[in-house]
N, C-alpha and C. Protein backbone atom coordinates (compact mmCIF):
# COMPACT_ATOMS: atom_id res chain seq x y z
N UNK A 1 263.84 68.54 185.22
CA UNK A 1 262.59 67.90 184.85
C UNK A 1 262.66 67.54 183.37
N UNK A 2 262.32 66.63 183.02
CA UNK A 2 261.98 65.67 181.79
C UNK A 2 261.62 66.91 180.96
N UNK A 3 261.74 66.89 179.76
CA UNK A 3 260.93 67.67 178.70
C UNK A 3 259.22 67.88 179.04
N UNK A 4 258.75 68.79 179.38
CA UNK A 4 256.75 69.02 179.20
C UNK A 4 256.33 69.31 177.99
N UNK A 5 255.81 69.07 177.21
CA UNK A 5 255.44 70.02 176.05
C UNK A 5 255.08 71.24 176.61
N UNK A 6 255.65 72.09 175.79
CA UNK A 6 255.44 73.54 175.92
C UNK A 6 254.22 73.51 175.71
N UNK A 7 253.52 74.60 176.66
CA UNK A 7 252.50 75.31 176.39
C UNK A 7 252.10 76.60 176.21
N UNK A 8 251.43 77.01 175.33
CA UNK A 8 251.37 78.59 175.31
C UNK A 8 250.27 79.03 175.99
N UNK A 9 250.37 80.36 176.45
CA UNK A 9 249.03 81.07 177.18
C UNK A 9 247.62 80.58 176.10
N UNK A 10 247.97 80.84 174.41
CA UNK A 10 246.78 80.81 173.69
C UNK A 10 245.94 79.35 174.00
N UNK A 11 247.68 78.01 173.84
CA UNK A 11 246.61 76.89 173.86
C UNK A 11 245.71 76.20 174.94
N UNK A 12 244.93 75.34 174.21
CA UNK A 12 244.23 74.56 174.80
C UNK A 12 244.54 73.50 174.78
N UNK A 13 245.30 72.52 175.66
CA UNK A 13 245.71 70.97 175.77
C UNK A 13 244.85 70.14 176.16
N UNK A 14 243.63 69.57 175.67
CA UNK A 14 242.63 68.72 175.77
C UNK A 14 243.36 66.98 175.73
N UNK A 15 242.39 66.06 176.87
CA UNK A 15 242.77 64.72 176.57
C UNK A 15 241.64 64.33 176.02
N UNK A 16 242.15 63.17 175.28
CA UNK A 16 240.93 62.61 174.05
C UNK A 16 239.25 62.59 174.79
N UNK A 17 239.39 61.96 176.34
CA UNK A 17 238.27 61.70 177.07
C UNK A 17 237.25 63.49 176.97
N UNK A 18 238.40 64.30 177.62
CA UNK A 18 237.70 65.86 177.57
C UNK A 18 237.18 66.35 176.39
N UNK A 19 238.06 66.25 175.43
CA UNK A 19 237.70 66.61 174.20
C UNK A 19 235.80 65.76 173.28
N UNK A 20 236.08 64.43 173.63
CA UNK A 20 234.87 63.76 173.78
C UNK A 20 233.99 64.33 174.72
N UNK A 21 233.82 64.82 175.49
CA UNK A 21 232.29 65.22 176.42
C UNK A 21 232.12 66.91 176.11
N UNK A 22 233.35 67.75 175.59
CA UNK A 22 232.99 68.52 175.09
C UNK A 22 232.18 68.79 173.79
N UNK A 23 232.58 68.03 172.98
CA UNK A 23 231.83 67.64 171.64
C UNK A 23 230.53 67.09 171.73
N UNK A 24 230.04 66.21 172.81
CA UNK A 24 229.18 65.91 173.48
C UNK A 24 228.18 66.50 173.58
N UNK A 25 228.70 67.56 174.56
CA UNK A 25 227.98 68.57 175.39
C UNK A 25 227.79 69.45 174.11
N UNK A 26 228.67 70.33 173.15
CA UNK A 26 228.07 70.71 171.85
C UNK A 26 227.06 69.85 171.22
N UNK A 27 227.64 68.90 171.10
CA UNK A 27 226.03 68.48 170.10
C UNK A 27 224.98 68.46 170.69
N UNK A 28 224.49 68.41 171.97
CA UNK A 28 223.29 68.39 172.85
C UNK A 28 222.89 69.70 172.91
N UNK A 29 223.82 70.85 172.98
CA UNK A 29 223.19 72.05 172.79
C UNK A 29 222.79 72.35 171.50
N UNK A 30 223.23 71.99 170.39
CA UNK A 30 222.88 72.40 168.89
C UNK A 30 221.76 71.47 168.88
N UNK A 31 221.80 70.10 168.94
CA UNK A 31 220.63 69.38 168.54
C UNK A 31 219.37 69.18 169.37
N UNK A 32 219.67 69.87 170.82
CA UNK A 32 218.37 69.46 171.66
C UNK A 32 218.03 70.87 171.88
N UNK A 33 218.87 71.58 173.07
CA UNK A 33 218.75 72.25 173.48
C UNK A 33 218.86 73.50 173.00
N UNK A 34 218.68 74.16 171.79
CA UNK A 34 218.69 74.94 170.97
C UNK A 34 216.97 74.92 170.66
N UNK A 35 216.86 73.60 170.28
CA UNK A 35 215.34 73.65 169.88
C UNK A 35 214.33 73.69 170.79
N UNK A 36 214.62 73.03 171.98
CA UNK A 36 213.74 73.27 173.47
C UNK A 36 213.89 74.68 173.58
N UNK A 37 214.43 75.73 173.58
CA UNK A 37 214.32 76.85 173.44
C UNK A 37 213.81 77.94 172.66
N UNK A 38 213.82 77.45 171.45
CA UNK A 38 213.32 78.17 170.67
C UNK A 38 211.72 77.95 170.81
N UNK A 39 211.30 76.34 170.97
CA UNK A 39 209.70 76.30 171.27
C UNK A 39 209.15 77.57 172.61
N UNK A 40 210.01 76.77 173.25
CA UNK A 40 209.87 78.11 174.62
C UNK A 40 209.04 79.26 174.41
N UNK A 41 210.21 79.63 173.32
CA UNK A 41 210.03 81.48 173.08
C UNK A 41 208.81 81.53 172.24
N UNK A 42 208.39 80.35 171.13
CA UNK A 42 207.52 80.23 170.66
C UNK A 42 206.35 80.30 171.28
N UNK A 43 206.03 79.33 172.05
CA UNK A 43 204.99 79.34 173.06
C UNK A 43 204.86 80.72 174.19
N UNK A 44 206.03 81.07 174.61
CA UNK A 44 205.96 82.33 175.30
C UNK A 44 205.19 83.57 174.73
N UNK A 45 205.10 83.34 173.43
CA UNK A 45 204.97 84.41 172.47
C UNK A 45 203.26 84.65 172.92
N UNK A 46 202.57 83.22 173.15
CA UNK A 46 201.19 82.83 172.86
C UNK A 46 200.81 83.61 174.46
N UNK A 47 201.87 83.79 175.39
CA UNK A 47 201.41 84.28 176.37
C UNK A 47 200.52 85.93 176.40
N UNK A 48 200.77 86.62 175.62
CA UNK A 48 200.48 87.90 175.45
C UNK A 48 201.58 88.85 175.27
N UNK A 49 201.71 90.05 176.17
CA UNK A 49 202.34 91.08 175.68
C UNK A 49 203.99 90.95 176.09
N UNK A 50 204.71 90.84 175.39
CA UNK A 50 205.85 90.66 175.23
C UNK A 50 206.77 91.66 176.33
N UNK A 51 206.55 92.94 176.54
CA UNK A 51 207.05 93.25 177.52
C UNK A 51 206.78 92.98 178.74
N UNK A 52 205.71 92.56 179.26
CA UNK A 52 205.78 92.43 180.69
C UNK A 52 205.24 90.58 180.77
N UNK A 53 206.37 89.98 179.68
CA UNK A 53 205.63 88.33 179.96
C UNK A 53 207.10 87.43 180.58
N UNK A 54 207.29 87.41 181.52
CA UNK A 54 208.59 86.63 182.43
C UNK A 54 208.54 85.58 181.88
N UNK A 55 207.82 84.99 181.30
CA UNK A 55 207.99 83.43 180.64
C UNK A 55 208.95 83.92 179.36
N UNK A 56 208.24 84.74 178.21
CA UNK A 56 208.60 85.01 177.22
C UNK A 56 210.54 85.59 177.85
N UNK A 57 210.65 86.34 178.63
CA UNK A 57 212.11 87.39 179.06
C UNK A 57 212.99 85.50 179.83
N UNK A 58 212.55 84.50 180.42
CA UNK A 58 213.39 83.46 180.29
C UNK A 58 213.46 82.72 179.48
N UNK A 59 212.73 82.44 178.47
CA UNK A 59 212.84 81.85 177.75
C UNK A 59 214.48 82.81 176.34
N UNK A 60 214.10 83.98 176.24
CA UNK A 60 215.48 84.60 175.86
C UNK A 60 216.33 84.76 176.38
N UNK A 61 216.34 84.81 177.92
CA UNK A 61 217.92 84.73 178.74
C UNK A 61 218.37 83.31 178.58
N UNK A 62 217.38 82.29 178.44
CA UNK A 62 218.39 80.50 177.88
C UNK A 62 218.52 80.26 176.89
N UNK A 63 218.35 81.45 175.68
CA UNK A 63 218.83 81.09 174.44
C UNK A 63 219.67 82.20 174.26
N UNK A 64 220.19 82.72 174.93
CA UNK A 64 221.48 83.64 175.37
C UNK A 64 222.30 82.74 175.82
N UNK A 65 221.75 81.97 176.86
CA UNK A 65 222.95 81.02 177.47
C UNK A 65 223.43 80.02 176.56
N UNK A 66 222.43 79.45 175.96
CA UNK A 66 222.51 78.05 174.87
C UNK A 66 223.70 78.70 174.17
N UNK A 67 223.41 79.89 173.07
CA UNK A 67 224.53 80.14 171.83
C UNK A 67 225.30 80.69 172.57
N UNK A 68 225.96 81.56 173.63
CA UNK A 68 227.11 81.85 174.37
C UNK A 68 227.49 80.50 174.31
N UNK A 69 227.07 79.61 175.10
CA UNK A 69 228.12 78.09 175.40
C UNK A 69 228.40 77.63 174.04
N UNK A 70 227.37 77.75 173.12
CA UNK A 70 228.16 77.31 171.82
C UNK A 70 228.90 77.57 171.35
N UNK A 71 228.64 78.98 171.52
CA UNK A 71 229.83 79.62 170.89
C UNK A 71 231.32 79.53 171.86
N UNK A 72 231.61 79.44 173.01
CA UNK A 72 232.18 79.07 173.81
C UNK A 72 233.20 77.47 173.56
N UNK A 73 232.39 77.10 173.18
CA UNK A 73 232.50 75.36 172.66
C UNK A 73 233.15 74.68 171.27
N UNK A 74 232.93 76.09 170.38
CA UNK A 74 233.32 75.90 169.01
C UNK A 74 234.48 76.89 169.33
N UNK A 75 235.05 77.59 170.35
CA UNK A 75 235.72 78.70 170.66
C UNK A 75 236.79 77.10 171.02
N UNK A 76 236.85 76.60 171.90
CA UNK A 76 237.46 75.65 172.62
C UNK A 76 237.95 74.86 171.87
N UNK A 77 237.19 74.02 171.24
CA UNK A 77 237.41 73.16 169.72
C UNK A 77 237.64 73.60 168.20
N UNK A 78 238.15 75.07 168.47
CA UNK A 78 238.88 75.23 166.77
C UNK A 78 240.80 75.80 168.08
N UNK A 79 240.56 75.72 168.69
CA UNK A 79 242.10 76.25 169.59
C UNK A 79 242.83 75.17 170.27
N UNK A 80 241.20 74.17 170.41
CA UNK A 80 242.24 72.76 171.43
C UNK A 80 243.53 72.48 170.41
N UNK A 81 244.37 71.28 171.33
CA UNK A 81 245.10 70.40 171.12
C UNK A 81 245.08 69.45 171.43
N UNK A 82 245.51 68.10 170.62
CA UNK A 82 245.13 66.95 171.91
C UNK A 82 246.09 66.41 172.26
N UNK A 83 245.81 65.91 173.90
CA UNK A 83 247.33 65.27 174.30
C UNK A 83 247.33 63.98 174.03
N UNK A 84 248.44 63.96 173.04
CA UNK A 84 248.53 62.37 172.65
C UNK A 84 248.76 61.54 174.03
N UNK A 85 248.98 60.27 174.41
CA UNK A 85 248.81 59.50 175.10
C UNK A 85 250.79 59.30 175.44
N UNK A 86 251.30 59.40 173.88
CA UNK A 86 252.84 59.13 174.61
C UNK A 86 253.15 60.42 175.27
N UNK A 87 252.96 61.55 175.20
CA UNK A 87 253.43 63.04 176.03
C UNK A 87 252.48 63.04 177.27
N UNK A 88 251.72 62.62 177.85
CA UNK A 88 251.59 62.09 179.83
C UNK A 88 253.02 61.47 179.98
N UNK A 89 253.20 62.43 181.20
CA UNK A 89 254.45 61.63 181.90
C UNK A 89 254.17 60.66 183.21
N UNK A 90 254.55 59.52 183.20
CA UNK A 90 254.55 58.87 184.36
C UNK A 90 255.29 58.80 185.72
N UNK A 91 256.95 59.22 185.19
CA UNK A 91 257.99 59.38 185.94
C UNK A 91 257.84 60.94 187.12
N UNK A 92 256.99 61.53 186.77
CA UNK A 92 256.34 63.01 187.36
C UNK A 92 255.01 63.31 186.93
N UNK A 93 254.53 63.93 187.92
CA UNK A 93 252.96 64.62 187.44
C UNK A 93 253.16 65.42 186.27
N UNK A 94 252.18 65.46 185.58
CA UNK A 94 252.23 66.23 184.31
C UNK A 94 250.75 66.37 183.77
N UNK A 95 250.45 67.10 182.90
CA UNK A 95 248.87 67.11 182.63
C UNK A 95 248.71 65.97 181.58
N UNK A 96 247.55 65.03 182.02
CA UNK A 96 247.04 63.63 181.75
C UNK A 96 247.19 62.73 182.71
N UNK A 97 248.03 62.76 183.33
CA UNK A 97 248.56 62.21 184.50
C UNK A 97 247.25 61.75 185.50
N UNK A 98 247.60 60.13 185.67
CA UNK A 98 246.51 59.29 186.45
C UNK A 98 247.28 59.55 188.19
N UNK A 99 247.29 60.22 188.82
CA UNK A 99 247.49 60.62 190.22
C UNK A 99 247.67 59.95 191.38
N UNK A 100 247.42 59.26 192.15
CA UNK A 100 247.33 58.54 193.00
C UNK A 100 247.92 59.26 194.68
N UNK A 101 246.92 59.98 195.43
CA UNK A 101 247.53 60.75 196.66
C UNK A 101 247.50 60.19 197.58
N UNK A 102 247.82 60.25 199.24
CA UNK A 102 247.40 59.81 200.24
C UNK A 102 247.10 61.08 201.25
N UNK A 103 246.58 61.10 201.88
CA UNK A 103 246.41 62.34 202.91
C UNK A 103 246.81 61.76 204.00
N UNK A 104 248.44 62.38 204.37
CA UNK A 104 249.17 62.48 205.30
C UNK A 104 248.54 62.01 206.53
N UNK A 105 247.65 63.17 207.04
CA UNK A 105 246.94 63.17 208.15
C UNK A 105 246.15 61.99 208.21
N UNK A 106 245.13 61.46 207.57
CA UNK A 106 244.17 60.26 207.72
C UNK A 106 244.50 59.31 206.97
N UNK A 107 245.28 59.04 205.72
CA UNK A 107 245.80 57.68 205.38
C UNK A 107 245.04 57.78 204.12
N UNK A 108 244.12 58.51 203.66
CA UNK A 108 242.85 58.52 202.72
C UNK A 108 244.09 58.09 201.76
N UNK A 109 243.68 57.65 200.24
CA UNK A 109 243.68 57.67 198.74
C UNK A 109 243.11 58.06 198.59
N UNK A 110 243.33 58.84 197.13
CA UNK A 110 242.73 59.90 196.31
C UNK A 110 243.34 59.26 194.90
N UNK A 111 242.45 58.78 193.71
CA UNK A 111 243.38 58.90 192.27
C UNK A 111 242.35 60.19 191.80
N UNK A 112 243.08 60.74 191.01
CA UNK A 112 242.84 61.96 190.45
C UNK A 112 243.52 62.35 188.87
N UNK A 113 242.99 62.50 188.21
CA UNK A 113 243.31 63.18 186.79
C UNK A 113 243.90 64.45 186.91
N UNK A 114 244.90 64.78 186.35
CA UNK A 114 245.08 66.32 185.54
C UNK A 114 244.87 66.77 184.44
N UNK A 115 243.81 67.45 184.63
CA UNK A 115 243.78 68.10 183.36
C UNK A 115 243.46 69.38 183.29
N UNK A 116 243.48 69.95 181.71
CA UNK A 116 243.34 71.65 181.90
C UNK A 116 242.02 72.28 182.26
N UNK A 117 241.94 73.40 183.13
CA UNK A 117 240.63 73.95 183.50
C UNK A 117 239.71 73.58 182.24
N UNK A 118 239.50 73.54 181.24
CA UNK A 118 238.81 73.59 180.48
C UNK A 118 237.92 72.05 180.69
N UNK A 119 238.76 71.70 180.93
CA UNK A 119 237.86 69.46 180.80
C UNK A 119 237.55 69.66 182.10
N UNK A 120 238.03 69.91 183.62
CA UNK A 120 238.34 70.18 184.80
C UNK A 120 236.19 69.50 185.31
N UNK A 121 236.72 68.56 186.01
CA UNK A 121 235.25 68.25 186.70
C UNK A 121 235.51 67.41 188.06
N UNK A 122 235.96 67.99 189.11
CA UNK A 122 236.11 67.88 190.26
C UNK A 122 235.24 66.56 191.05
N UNK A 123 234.22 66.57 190.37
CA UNK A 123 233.19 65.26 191.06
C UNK A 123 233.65 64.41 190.11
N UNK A 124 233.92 64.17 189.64
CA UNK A 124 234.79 63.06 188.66
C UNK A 124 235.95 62.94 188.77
N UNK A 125 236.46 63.46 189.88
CA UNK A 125 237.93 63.43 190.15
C UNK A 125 239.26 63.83 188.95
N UNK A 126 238.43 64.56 188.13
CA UNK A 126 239.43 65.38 186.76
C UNK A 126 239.65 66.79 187.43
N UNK A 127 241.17 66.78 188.36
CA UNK A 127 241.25 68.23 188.58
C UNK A 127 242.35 69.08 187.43
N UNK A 128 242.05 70.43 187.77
CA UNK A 128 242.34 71.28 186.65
C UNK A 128 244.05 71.23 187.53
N UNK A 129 244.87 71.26 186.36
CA UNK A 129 246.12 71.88 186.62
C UNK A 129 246.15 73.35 187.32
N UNK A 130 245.04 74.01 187.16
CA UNK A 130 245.36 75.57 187.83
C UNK A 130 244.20 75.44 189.09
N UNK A 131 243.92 74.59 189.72
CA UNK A 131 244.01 74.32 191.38
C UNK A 131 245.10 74.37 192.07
N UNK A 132 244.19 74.44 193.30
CA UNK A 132 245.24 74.61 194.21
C UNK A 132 246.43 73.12 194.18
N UNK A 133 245.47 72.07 194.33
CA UNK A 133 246.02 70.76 194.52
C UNK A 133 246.53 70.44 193.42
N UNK A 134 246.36 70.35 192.05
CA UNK A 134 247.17 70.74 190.41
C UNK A 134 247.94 71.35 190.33
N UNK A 135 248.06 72.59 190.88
CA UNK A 135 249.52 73.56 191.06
C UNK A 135 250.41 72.45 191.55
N UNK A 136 250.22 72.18 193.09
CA UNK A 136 251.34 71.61 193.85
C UNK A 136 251.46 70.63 193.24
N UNK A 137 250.84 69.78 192.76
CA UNK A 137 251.15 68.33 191.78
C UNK A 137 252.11 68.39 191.00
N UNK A 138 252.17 69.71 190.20
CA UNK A 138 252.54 69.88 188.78
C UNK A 138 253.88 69.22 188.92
N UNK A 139 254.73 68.41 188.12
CA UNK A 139 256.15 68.42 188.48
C UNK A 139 256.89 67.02 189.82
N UNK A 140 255.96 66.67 190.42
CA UNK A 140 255.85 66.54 191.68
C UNK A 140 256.42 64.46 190.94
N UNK A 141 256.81 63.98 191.77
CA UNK A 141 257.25 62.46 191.65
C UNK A 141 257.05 61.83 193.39
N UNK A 142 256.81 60.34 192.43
CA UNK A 142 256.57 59.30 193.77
C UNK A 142 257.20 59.66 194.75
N UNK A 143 256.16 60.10 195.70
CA UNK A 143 257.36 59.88 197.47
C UNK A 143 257.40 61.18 197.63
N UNK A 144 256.89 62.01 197.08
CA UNK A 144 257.09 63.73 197.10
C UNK A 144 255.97 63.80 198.12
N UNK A 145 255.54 64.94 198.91
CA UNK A 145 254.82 65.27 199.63
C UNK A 145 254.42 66.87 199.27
N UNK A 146 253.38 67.18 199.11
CA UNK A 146 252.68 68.46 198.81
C UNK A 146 251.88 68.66 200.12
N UNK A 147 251.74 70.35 200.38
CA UNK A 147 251.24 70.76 200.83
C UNK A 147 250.09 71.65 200.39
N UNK A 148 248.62 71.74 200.83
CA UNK A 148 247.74 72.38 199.54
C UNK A 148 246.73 73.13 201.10
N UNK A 149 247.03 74.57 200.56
CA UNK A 149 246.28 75.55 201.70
C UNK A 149 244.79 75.08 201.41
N UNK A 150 243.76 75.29 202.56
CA UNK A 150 242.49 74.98 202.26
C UNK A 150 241.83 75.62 202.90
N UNK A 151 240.42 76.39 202.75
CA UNK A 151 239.75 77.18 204.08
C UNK A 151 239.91 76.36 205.37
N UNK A 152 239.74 74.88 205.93
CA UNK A 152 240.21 74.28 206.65
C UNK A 152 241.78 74.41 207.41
N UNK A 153 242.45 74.74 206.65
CA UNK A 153 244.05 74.43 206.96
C UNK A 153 244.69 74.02 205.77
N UNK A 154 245.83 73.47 206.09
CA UNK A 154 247.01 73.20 205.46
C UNK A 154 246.62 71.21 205.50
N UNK A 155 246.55 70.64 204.19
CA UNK A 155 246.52 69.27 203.50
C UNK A 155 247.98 69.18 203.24
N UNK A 156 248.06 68.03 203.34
CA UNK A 156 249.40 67.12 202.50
C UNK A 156 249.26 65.98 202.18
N UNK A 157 249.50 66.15 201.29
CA UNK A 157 249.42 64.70 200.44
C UNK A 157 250.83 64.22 199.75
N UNK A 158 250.39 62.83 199.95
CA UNK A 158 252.01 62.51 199.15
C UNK A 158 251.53 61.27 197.99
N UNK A 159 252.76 61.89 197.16
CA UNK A 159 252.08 61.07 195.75
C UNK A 159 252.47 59.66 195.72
N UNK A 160 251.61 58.52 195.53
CA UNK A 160 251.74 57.46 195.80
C UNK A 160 252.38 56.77 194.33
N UNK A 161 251.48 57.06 193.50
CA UNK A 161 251.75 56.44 191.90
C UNK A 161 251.03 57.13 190.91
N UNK A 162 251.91 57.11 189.43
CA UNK A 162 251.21 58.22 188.37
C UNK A 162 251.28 57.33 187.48
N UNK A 163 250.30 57.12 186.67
CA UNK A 163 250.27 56.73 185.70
C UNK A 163 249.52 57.42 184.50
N UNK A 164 249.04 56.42 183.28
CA UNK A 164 248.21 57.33 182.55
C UNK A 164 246.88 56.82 181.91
């Protein structure tokens, strides 16, 4: 196999697109959703007695959630890396890699992204390299055929075209 860039357990290999909706998604929590919360708790406050007020006790479990993800987010974006555009391989799957499957059984197409769990959004057809169907990809060239276990059964797909 072609050279991959090495990866280490520590990093994070982000593509420019992931890295954009993560930064995204940070600034919407610092600039919106930080402050919709804090009113919350504000107003919760006006409810009365603080121990037994369920408005006031959710309104602090989503500003638990808010700064966890931030912090989560600024965790992600001081460790990423980004994958430049010339290191996607075309000649084999590789992470960045534009996909193109068929399902054996019914004839379907599938194009699909690889990328790392971290960008990973399945309804957008960005699957994570550490899926099931990303595992078997990994490595994988035109005309190859994968097999991918499923609560259903056993899928195969064969890779039609990769690009980036």
């Amino acid at each position: 196999m072609e050279t991959q860039i090495q990866i280490q357990e520590e990093d994070i290999v982000l593509t420019a697109q992931g890295r954009q909706r993560i930064e995204e998604e940070l600034d919407r929590l610092v600039t919106i959703d930080r402050h919709e919360v804090a009113a919350r708790i504000k107003d919760a406050k006006d409810y009365g007695e603080l121990t037994e007020n369920a408005e006031y006790e959710a309104a602090k479990n989503a500003q638990a959630f808010v700064e966890g993800r931030i912090l989560d987010l600024k965790g992600i974006l001081s460790r990423a890396r980004l994958l430049r555009h010339d290191d996607i391989p075309t000649d084999w799957v590789g992470l960045g890699a534009v996909v193109t499957i068929q399902d054996k059984d019914f004839g379907d197409d599938w194009t699909v992204t690889l990328v790392s769990s971290y960008e990973a959004d399945p309804d957008q057809d960005f699957l994570s390299n550490e899926s099931p169907i990303g595992k078997a990809l990994i490595g994988k060239r035109i005309g190859d055929t994968v097999e991918v276990k499923t609560p259903d059964g056993i899928i195969r797909y064969e890779v039609i075209s990769i690009t980036k």
